[in-house]
Protein backbone atom coordinates (compact mmCIF):
# COMPACT_ATOMS: atom_id res chain seq x y z
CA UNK A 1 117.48 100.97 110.17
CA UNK A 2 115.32 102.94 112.81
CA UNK A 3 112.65 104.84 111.30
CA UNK A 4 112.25 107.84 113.90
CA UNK A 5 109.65 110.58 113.87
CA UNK A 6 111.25 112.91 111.21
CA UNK A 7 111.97 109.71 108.86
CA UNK A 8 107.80 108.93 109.34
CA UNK A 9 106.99 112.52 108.10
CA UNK A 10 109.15 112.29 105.38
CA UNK A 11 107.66 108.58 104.62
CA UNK A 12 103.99 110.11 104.63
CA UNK A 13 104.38 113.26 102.94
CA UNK A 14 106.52 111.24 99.77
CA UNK A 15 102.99 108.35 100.14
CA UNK A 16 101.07 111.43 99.30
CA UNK A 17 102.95 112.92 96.66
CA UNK A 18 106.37 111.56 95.46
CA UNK A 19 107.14 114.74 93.89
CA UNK A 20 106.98 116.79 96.30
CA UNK A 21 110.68 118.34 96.68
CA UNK A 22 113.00 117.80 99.27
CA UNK A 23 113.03 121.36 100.16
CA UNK A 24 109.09 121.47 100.34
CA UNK A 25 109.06 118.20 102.63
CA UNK A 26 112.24 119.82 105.23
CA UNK A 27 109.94 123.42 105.49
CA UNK A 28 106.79 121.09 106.55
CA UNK A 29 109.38 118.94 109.35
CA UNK A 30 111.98 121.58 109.94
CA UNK A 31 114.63 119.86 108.35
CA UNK A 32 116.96 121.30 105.43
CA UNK A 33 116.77 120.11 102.18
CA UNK A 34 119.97 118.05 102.71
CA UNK A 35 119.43 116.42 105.87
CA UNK A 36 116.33 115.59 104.31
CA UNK A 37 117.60 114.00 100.80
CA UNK A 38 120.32 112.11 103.21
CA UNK A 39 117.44 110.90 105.44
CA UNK A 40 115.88 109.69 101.86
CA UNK A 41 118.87 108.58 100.61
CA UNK A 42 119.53 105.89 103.28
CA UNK A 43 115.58 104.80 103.68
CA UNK A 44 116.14 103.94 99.41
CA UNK A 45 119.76 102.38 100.59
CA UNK A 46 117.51 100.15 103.61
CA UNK A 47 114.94 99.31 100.91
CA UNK A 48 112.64 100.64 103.58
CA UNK A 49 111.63 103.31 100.12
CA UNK A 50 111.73 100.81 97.23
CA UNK A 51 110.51 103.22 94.28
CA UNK A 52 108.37 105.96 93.15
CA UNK A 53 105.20 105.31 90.56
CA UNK A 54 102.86 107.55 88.35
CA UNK A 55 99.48 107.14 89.02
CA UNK A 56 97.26 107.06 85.72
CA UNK A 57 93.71 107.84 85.42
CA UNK A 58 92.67 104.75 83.28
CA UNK A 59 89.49 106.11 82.14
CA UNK A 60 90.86 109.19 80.16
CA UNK A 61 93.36 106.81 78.33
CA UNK A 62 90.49 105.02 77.13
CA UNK A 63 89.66 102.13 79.68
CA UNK A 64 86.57 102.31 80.93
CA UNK A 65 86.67 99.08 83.00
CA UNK A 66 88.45 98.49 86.12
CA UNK A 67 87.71 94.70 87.69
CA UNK A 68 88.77 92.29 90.25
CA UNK A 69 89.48 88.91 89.48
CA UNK A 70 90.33 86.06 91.08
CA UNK A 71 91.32 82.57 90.17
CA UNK A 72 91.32 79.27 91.49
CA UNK A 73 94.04 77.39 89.62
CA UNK A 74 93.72 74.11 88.04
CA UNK A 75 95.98 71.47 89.18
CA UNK A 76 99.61 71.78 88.15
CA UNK A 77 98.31 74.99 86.44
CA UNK A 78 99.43 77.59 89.02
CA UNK A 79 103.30 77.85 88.57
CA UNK A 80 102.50 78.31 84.45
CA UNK A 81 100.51 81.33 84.96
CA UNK A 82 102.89 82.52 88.10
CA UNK A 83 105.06 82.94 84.59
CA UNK A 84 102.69 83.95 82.12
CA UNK A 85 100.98 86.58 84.26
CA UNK A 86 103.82 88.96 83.67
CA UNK A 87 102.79 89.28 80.38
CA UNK A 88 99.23 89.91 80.64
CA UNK A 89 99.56 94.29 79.79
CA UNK A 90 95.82 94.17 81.46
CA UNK A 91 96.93 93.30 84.67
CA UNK A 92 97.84 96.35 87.25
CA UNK A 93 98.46 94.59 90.11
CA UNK A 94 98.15 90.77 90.97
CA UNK A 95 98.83 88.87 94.41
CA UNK A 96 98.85 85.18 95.30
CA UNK A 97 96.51 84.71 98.20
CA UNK A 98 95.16 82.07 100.58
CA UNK A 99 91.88 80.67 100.66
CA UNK A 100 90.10 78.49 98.22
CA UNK A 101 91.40 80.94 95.03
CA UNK A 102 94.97 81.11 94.72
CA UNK A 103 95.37 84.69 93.00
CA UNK A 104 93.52 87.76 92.76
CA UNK A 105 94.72 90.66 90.15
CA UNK A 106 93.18 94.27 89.54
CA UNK A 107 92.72 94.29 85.99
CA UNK A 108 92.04 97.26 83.43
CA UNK A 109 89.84 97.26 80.14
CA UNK A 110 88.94 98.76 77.36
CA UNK A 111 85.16 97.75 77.26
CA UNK A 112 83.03 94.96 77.85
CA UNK A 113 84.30 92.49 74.59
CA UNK A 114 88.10 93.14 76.08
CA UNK A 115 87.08 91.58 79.44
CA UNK A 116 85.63 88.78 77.72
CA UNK A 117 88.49 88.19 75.41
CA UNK A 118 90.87 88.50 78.51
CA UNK A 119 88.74 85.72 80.85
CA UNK A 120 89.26 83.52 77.75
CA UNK A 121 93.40 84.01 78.27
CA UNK A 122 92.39 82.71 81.99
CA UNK A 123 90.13 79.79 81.86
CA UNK A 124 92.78 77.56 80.52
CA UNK A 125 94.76 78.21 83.90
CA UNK A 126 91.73 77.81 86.11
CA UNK A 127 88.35 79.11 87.68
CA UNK A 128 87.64 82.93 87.63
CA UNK A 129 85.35 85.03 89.45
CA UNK A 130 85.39 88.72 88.04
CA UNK A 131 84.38 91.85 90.09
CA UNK A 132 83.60 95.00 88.09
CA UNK A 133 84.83 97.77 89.94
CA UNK A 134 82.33 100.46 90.78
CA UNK A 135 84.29 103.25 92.19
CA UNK A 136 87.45 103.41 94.30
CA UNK A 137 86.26 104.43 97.97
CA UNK A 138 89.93 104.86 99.76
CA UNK A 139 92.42 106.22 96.95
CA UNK A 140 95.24 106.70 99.14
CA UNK A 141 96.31 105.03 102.67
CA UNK A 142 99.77 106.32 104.07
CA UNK A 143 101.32 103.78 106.12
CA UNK A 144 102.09 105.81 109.24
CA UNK A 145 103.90 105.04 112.58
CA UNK A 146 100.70 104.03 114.07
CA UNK A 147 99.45 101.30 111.32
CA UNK A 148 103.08 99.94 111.33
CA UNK A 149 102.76 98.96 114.79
């Protein structure tokens, strides 16, 4: 499917707010609502737009720890927590990478004592590294036209 100018507008203004309504999105492009919930419709249909999420704000639900961590899995160690992972209600996001550790995951916790008890679910799969998380610096990065290129 081509993604033309008016289908990158509607990809960056749904990046910056999902609910934003069609009608809202076609007064900003100068489309109609239709054309632009057809235009939608076939980007879902493409799998070029592959689902809508609700961002949470993790501190006011009573986590007060955001961290990075990666691991470098033991041998024959990697597929069982490729599988076990999934599980983990901590995790918010968790890639397999190269370089010498083979996953990194954003993780989010109540305190100090849950990160412990959760690197204790991970050493039996391999070596950690953990990251506490400061403050988020970008919060939200469209992918236009331009960065697609």
């Amino acid at each position: 499917m081509q993604i033309d100018e008016l289908n990158w507008a509607i990809l960056t203004r749904l990046q910056q707010n999902a609910r934003y309504s069609f009608a809202e999105i076609g007064r900003e492009i100068g489309l109609s609502s239709p054309a632009v919930a057809e235009r939608v419709k076939k980007m879902e249909d493409a799998g070029i737009i592959k689902g809508y999420k609700t961002q949470i704000s993790y501190h006011k639900t009573g986590h007060q720890l955001k961290a990075i961590i990666t691991l470098r899995a033991f041998m024959g160690r990697l597929k069982p927590f490729l599988e076990k992972v999934k599980e983990f209600k901590e995790v918010s996001n968790c890639y397999r990478i190269t370089g010498n550790e083979n996953i990194i995951m954003e993780v989010v916790l109540r305190d100090q004592s849950h990160l412990e008890e959760f690197i204790d679910k991970l050493i039996t799969y391999g070596e950690t590294k953990t990251h506490i998380v400061l403050s988020q610096v970008v919060e939200f990065a469209a992918i236009d036209k331009n960065r697609a290129k």
